[in-house]
N, C-alpha and C. Protein backbone atom coordinates (compact mmCIF):
# COMPACT_ATOMS: atom_id res chain seq x y z
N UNK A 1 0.27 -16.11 -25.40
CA UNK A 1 -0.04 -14.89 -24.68
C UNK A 1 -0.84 -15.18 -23.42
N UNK A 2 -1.65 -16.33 -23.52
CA UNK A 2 -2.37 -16.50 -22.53
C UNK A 2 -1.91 -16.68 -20.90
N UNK A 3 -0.69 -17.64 -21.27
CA UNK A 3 0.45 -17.70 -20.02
C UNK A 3 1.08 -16.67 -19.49
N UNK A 4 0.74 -15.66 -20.16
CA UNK A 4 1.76 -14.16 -19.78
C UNK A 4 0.97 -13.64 -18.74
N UNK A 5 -0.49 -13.65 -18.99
CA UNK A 5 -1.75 -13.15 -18.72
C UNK A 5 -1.29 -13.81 -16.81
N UNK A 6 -1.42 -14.54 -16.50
CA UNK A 6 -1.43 -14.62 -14.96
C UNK A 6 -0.35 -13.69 -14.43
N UNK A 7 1.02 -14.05 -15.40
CA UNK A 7 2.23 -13.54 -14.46
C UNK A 7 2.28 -11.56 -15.04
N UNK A 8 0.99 -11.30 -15.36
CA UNK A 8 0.96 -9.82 -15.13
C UNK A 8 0.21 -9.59 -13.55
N UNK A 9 -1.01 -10.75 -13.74
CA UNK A 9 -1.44 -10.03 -12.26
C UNK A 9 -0.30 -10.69 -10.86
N UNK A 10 0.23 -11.41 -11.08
CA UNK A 10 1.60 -11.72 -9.98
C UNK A 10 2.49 -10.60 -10.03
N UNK A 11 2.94 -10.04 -11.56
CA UNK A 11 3.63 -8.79 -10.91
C UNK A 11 2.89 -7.59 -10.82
N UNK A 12 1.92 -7.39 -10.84
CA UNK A 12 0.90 -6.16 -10.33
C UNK A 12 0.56 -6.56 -9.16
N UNK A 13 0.69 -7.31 -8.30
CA UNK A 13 0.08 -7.38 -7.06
C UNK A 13 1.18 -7.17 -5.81
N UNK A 14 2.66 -7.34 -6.55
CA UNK A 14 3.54 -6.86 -5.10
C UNK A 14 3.50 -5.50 -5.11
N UNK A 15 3.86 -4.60 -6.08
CA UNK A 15 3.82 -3.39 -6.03
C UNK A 15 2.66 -2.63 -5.29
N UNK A 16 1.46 -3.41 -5.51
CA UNK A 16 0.42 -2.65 -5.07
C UNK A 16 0.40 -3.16 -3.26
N UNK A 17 0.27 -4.30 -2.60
CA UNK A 17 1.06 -4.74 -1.54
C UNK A 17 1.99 -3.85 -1.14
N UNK A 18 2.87 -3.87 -1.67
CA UNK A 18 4.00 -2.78 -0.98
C UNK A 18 3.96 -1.25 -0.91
N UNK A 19 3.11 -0.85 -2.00
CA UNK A 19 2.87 0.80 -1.71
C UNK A 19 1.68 0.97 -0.49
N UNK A 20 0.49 -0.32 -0.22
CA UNK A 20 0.21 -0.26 0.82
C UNK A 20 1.29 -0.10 2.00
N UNK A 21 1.93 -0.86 2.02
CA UNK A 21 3.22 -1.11 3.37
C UNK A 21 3.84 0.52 3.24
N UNK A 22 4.02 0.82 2.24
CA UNK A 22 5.27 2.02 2.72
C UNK A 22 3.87 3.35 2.88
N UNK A 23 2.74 3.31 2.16
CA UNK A 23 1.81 4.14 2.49
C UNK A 23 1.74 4.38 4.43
N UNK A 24 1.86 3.05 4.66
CA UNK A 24 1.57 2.76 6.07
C UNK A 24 3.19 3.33 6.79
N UNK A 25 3.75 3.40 6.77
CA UNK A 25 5.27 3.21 7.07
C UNK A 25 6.01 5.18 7.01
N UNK A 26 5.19 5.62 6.00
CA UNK A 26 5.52 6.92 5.63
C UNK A 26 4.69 7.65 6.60
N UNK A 27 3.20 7.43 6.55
CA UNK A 27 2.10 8.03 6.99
C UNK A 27 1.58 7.45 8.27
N UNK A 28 1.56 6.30 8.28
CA UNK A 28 0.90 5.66 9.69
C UNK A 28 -0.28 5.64 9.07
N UNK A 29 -0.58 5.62 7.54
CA UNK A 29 -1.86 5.37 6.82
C UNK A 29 -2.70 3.87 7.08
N UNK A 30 -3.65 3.14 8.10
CA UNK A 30 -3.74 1.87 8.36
C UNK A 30 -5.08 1.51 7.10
N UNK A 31 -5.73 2.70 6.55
CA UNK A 31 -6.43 2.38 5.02
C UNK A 31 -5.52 1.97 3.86
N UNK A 32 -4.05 2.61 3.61
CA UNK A 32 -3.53 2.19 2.94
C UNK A 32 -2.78 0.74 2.94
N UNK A 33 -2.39 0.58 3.94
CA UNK A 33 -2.12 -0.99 4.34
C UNK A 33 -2.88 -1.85 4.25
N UNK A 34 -4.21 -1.52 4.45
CA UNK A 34 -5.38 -2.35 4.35
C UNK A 34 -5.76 -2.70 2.56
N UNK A 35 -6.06 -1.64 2.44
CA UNK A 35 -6.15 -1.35 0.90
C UNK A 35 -5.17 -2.10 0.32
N UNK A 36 -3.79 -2.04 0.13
CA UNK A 36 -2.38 -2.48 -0.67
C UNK A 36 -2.70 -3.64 -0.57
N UNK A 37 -2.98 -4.22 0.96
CA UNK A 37 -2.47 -6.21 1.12
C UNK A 37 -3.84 -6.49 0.65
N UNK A 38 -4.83 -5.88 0.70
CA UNK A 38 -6.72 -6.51 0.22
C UNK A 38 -5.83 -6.74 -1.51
N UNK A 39 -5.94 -5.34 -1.94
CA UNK A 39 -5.52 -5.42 -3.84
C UNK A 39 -4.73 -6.75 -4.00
N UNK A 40 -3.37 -6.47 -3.47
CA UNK A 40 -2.50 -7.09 -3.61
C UNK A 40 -2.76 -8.95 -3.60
N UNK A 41 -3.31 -9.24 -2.21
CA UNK A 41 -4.22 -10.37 -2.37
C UNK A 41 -4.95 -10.84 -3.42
N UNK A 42 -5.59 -10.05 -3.47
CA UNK A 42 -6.65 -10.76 -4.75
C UNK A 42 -5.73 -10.40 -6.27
N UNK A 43 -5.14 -9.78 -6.37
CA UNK A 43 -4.47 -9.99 -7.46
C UNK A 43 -3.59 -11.25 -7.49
N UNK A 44 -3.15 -11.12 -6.37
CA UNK A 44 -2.15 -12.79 -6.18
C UNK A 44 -4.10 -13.63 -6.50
N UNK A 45 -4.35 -14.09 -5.60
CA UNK A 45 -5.25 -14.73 -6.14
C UNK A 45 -5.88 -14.98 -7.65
N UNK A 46 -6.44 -14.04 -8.43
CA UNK A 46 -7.09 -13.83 -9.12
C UNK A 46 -6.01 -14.56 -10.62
N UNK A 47 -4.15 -14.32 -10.31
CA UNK A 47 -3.63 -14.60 -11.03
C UNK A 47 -3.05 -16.23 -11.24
N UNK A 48 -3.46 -16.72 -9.58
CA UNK A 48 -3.57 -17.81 -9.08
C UNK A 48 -4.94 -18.42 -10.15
N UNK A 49 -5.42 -18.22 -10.12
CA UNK A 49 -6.59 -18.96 -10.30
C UNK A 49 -6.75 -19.29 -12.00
N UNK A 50 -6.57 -17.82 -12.85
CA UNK A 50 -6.04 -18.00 -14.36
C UNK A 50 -5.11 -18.98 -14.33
N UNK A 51 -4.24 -18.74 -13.32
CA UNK A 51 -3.04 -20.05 -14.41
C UNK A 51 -3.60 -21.60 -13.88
N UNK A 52 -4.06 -21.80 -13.49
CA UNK A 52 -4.83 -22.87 -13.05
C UNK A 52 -6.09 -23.12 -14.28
N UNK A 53 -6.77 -22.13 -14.55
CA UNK A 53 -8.18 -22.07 -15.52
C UNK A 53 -7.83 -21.43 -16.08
N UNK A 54 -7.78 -20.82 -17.62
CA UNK A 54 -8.03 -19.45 -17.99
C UNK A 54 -9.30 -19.06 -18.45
N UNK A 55 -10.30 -19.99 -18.40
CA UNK A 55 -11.82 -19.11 -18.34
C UNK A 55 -11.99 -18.18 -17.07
N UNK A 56 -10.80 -18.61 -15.89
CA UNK A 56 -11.34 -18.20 -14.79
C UNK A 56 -10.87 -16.83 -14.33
N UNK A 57 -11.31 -16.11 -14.98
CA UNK A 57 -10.48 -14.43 -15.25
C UNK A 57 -11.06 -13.28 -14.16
N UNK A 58 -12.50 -13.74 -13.34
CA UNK A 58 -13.30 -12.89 -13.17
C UNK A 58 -12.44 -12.29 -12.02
N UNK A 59 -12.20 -12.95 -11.22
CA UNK A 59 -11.45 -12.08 -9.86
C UNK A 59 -9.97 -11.49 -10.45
N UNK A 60 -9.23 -11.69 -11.64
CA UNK A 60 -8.45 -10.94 -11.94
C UNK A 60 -8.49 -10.02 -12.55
N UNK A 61 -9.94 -9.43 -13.03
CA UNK A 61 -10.31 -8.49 -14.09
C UNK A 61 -11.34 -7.45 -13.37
N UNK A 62 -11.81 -8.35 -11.95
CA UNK A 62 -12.66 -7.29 -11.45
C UNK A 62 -11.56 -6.67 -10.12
N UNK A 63 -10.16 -6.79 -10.13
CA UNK A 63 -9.24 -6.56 -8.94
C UNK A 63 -8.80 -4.95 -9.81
N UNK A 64 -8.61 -5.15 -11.01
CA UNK A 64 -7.52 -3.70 -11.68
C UNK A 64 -8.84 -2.61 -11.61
N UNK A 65 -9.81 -3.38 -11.99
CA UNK A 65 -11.36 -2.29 -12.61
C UNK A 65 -12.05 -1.27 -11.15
N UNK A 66 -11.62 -2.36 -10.24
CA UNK A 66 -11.86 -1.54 -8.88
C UNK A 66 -11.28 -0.53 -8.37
N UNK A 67 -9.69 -1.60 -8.48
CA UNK A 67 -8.80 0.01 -7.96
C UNK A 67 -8.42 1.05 -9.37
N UNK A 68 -8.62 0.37 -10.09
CA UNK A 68 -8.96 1.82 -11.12
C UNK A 68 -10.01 3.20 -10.75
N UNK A 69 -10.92 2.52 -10.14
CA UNK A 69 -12.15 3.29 -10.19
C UNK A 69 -11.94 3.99 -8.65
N UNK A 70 -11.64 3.57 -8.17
CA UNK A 70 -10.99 4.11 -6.48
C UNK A 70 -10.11 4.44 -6.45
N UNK A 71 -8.94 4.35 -7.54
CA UNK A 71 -7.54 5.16 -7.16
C UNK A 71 -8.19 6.74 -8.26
N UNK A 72 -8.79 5.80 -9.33
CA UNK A 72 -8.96 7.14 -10.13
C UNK A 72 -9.65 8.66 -9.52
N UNK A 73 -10.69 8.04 -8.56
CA UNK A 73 -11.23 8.98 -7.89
C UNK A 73 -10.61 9.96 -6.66
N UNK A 74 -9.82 9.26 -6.12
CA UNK A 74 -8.85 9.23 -4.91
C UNK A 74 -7.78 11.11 -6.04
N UNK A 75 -7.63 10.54 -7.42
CA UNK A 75 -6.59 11.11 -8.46
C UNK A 75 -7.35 12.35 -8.90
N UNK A 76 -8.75 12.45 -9.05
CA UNK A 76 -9.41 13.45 -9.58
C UNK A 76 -9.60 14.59 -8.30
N UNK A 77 -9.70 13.60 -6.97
CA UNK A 77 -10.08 14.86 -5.57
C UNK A 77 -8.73 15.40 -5.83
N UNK A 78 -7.70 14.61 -5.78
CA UNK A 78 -6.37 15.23 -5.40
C UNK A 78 -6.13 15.63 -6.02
N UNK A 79 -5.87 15.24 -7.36
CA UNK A 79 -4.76 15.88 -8.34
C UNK A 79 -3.44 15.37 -8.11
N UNK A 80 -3.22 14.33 -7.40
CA UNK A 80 -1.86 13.59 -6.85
C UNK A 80 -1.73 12.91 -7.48
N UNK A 81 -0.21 12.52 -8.71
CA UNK A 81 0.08 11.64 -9.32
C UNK A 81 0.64 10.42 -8.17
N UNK A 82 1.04 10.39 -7.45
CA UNK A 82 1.93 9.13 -6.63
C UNK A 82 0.93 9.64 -5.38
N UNK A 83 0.50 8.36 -5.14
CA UNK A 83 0.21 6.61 -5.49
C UNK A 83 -1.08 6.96 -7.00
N UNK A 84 -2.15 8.00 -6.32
CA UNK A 84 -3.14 7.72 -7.29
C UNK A 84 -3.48 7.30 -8.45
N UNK A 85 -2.76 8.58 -9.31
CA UNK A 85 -2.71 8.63 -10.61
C UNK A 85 -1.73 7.56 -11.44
N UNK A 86 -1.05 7.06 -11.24
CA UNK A 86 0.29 6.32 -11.40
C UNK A 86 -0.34 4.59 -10.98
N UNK A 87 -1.56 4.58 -9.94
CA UNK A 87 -1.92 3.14 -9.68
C UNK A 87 -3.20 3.09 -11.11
N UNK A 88 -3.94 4.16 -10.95
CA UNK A 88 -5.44 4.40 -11.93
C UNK A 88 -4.87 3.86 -13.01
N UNK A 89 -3.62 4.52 -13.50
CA UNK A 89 -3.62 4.63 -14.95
C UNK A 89 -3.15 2.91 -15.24
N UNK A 90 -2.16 2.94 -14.65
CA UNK A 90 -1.54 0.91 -14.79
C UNK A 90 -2.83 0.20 -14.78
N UNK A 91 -3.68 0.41 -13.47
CA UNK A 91 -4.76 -0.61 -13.44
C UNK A 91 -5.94 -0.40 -14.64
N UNK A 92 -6.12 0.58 -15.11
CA UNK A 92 -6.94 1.21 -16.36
C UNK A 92 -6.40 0.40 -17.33
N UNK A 93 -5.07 0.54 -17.80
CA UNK A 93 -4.17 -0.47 -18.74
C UNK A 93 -4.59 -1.53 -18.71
N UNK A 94 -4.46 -2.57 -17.71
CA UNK A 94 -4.81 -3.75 -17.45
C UNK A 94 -6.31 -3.55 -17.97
N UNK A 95 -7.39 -3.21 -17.70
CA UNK A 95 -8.69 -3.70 -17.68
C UNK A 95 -8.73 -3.53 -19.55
N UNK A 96 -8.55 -3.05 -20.29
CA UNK A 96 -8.89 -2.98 -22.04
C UNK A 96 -8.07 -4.19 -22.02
N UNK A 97 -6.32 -4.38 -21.72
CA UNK A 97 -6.17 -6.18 -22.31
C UNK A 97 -6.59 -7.06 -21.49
N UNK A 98 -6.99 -6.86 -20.56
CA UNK A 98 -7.51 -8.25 -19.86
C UNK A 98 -9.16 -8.57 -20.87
N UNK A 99 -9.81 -7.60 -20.77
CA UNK A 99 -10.86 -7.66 -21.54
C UNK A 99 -10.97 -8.54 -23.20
N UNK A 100 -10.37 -8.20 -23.55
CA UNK A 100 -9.81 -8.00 -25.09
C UNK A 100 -9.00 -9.54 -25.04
N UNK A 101 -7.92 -10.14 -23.95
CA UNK A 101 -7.71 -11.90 -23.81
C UNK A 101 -9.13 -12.21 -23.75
N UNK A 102 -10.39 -11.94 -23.08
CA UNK A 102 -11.65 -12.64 -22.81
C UNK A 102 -11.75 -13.13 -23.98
N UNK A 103 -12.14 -12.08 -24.58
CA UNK A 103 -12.57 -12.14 -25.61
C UNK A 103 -12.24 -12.91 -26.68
N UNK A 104 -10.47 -12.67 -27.10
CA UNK A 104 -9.95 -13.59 -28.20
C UNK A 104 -9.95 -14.98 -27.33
N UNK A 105 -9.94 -15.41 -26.70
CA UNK A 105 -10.18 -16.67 -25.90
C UNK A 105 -11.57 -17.09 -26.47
N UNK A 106 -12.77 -16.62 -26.01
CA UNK A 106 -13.85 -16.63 -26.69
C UNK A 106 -14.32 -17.39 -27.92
N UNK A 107 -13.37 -16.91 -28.84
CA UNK A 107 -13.73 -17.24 -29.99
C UNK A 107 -12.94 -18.15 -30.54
N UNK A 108 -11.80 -18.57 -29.83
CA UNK A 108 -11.22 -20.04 -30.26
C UNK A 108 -11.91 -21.27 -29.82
């Protein structure tokens, strides 16, 4: 399971990358572009770095917990499922199993 663990944050990080791009593309939004390729980055990174270490979880566990907490809020002003609610809830997902690998890692 542990090997799975990087290639979730590799495929969580184009999507979020690219809804920056089309945020930008739809809207002329230059926060959302900014925002998408920052996430998107460090999720490439962060998933970079697990499969290399897997003690080394911190930048992939503190990338979902952020934009959880910033899309979630972004989801509560609005009430807008797409992008908000729909990024909160995936990245919310991620943070209980990423947590929860720490952990059973931990104790082997």
């Amino acid at each position: 399971m542990d090997a799975f663990l990087h290639w979730i944050g590799f495929g969580s990080a184009s999507p979020v990358a690219s809804g920056g791009i089309i945020g930008y593309a739809k809207a002329g939004s230059v926060p959302s572009v900014t925002a998408g390729l920052l996430f998107g980055g460090l999720a490439d990174l962060g998933a970079y770095q697990l499969s290399r270490d897997l003690r080394n979880i911190w930048v992939f566990l503190a990338t979902p917990g952020t934009l959880a907490g910033i899309m979630g809020m972004r989801f509560h002003h609005s009430g807008k499922c797409m992008p908000a609610g729909l990024v909160a809830g995936a990245s919310l997902l991620m943070v209980p199993h990423l947590g929860i690998s720490v952990l059973n890692r931990s104790r082997q």
